[in-house]
Protein backbone atom coordinates (compact mmCIF):
# COMPACT_ATOMS: atom_id res chain seq x y z
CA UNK A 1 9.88 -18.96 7.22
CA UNK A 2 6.96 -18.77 4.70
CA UNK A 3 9.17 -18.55 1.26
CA UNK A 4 5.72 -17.85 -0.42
CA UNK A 5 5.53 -14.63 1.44
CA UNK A 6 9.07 -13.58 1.36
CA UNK A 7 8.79 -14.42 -2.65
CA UNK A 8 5.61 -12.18 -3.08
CA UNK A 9 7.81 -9.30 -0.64
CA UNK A 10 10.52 -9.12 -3.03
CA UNK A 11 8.76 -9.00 -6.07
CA UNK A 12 5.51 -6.86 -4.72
CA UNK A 13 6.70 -4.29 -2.52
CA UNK A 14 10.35 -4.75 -3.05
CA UNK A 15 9.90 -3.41 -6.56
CA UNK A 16 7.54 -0.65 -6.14
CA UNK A 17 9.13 0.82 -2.93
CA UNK A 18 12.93 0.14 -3.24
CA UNK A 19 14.31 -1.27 -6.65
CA UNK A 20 12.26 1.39 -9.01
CA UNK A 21 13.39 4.55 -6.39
CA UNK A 22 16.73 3.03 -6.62
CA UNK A 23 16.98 3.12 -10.42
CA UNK A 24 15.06 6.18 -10.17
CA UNK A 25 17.77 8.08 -7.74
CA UNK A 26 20.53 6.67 -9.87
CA UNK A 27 19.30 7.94 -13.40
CA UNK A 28 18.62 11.39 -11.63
CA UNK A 29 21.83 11.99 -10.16
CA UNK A 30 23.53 13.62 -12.88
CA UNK A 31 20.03 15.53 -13.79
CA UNK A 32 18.10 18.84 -12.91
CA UNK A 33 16.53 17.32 -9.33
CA UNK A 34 19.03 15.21 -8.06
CA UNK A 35 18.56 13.66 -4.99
CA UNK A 36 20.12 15.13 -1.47
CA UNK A 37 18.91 14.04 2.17
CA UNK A 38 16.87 15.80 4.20
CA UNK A 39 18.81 17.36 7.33
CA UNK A 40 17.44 16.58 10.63
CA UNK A 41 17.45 20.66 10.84
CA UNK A 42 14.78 20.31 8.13
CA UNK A 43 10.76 19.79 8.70
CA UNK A 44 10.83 17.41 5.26
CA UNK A 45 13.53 15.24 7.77
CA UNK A 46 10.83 14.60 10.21
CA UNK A 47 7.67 14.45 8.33
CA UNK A 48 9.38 11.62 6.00
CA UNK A 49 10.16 9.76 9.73
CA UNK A 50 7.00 9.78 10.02
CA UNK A 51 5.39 9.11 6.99
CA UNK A 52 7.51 6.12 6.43
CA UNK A 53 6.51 4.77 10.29
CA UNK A 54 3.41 5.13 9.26
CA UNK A 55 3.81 3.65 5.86
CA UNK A 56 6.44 0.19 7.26
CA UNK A 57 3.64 -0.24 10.26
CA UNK A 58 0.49 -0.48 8.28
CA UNK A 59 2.37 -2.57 5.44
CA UNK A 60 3.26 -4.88 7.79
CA UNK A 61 -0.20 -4.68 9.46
CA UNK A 62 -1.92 -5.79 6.49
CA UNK A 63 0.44 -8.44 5.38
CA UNK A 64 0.26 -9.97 8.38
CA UNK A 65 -3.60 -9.96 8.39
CA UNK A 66 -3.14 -11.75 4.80
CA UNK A 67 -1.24 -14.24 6.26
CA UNK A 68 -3.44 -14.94 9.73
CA UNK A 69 -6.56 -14.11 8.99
CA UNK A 70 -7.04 -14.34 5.09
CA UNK A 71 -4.19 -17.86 5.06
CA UNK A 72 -2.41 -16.43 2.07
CA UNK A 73 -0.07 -13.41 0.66
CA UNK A 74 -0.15 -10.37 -0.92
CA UNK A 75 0.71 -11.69 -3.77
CA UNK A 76 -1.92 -12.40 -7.11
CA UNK A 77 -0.23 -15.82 -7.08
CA UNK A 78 -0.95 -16.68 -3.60
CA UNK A 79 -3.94 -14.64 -2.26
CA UNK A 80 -5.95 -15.31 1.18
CA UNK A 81 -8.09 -17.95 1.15
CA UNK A 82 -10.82 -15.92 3.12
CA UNK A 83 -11.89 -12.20 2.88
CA UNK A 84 -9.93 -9.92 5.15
CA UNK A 85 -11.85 -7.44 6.83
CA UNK A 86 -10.19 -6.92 10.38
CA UNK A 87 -7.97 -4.38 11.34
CA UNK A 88 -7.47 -1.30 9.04
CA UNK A 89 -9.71 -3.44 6.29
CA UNK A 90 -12.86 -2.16 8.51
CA UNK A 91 -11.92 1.46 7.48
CA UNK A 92 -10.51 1.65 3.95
CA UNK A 93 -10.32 -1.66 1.62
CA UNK A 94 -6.75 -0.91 0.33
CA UNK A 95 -4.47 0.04 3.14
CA UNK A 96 -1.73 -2.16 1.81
CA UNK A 97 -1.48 0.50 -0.90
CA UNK A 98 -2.09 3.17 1.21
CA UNK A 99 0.83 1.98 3.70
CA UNK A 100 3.32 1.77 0.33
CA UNK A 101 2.01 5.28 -0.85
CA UNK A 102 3.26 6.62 3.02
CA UNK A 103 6.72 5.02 2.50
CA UNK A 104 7.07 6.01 -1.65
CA UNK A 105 5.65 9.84 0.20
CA UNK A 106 8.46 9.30 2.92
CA UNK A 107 11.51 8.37 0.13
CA UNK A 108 10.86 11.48 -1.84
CA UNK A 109 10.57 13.86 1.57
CA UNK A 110 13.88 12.15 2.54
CA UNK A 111 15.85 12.57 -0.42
CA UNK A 112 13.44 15.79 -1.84
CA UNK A 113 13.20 13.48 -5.31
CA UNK A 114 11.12 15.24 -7.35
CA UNK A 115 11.35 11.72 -9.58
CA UNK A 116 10.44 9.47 -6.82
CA UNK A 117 7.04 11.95 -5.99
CA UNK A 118 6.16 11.27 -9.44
CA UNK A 119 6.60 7.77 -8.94
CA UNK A 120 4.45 7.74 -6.45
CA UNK A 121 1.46 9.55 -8.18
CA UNK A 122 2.23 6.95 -11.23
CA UNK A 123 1.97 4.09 -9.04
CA UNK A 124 -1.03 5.53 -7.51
CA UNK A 125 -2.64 5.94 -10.94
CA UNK A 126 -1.76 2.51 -11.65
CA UNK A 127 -4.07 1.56 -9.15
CA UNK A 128 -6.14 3.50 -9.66
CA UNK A 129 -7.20 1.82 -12.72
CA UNK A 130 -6.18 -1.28 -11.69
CA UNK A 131 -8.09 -2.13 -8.14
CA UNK A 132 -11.31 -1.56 -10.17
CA UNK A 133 -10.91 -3.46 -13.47
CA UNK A 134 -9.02 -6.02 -12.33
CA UNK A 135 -8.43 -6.65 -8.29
CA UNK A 136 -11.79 -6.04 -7.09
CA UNK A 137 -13.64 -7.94 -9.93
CA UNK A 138 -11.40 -11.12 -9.04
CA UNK A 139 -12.44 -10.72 -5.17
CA UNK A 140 -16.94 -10.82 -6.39
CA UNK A 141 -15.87 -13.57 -8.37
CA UNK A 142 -14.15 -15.26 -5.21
CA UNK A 143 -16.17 -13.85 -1.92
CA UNK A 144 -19.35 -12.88 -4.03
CA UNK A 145 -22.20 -11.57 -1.71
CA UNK A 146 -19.82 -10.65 1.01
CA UNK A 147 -17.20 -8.88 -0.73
CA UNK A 148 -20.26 -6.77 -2.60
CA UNK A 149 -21.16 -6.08 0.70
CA UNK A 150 -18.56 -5.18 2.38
CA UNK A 151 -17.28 -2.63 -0.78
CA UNK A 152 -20.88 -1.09 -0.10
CA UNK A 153 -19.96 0.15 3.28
CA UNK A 154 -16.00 0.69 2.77
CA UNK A 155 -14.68 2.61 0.85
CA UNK A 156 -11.38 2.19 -1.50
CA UNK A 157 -9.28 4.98 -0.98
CA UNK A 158 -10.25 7.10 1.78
CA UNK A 159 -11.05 5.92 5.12
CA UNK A 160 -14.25 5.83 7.05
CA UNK A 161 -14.42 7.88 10.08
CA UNK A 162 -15.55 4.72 12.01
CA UNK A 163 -14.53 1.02 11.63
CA UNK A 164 -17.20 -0.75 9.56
CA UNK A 165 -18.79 -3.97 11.38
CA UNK A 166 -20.18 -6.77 9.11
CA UNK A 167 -23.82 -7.33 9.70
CA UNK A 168 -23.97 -4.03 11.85
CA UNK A 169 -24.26 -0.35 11.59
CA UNK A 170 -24.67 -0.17 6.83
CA UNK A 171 -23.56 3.45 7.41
């Protein structure tokens, strides 16, 4: 067991995806909006099944890419030693996000939390601001020429149509 990774999945994800919806469900239960499950009779049922596949499978893509391919974790603390672009990195540079932003979607379809859907735009917002004042100056500082490269040709939020291949096709 890596105990650097399972440290950075409490704190990382673990906060963001389970303990601030949990506080969030339990100060809304006695409100306006509070939570109630989506019946399998219900679309919201089936599109938060989804979303959240969607959401647990490329989380645990990209982690695992940290891990193998980059020889670190998620975490700020513990970050790959190489640049990751493999995988889902080839299309969009922060699919870690996007996978939590499919699972925080997936919680509020589930329980139809108006809270927990503003959550998730908060959290989005957050970074938002964060990936480029913080995050992605860190990664020039540490891959320099290749990291400005490949942020040329992939974008941060919404995916390519095609996978981007380093040295190959710039478009």
């Amino acid at each position: 067991m890596h105990w650097g990774l399972v440290r950075s999945l409490i704190i990382l994800p673990g906060t963001a995806l389970v303990l601030v919806p949990t506080i969030i469900l339990l100060l809304s239960l006695n409100s306006n909006c509070p939570p109630k499950l989506a019946s399998p009779t219900e679309i919201w049922f089936w599109l938060a099944l989804l979303a959240g596949g969607i959401g647990f499978a490329l989380l645990s893509w990209t982690i695992s890419l940290f891990m193998k391919v980059g020889g670190g974790t998620p975490a700020p603390w513990e970050p790959p030693k190489k640049l990751v672009i493999q995988g889902p990195y080839r299309y969009v540079r922060n699919p870690m996000i996007t996978g939590a932003l499919f699972i925080l979607s997936a919680e509020a379809m589930l329980l139809h939390s108006w809270p927990i859907a503003i959550w998730l735009m908060i959290f989005f917002a957050g970074n938002v601001v964060y990936f480029p004042l913080s995050e992605e100056k860190g990664l020039e500082k540490k891959f320099g020429d290749d990291y400005r490269i490949y942020k040329a040709h992939v974008p941060r939020w919404i995916p390519r149509l095609r996978p981007w291949e380093p040295g190959g096709d710039e478009n």
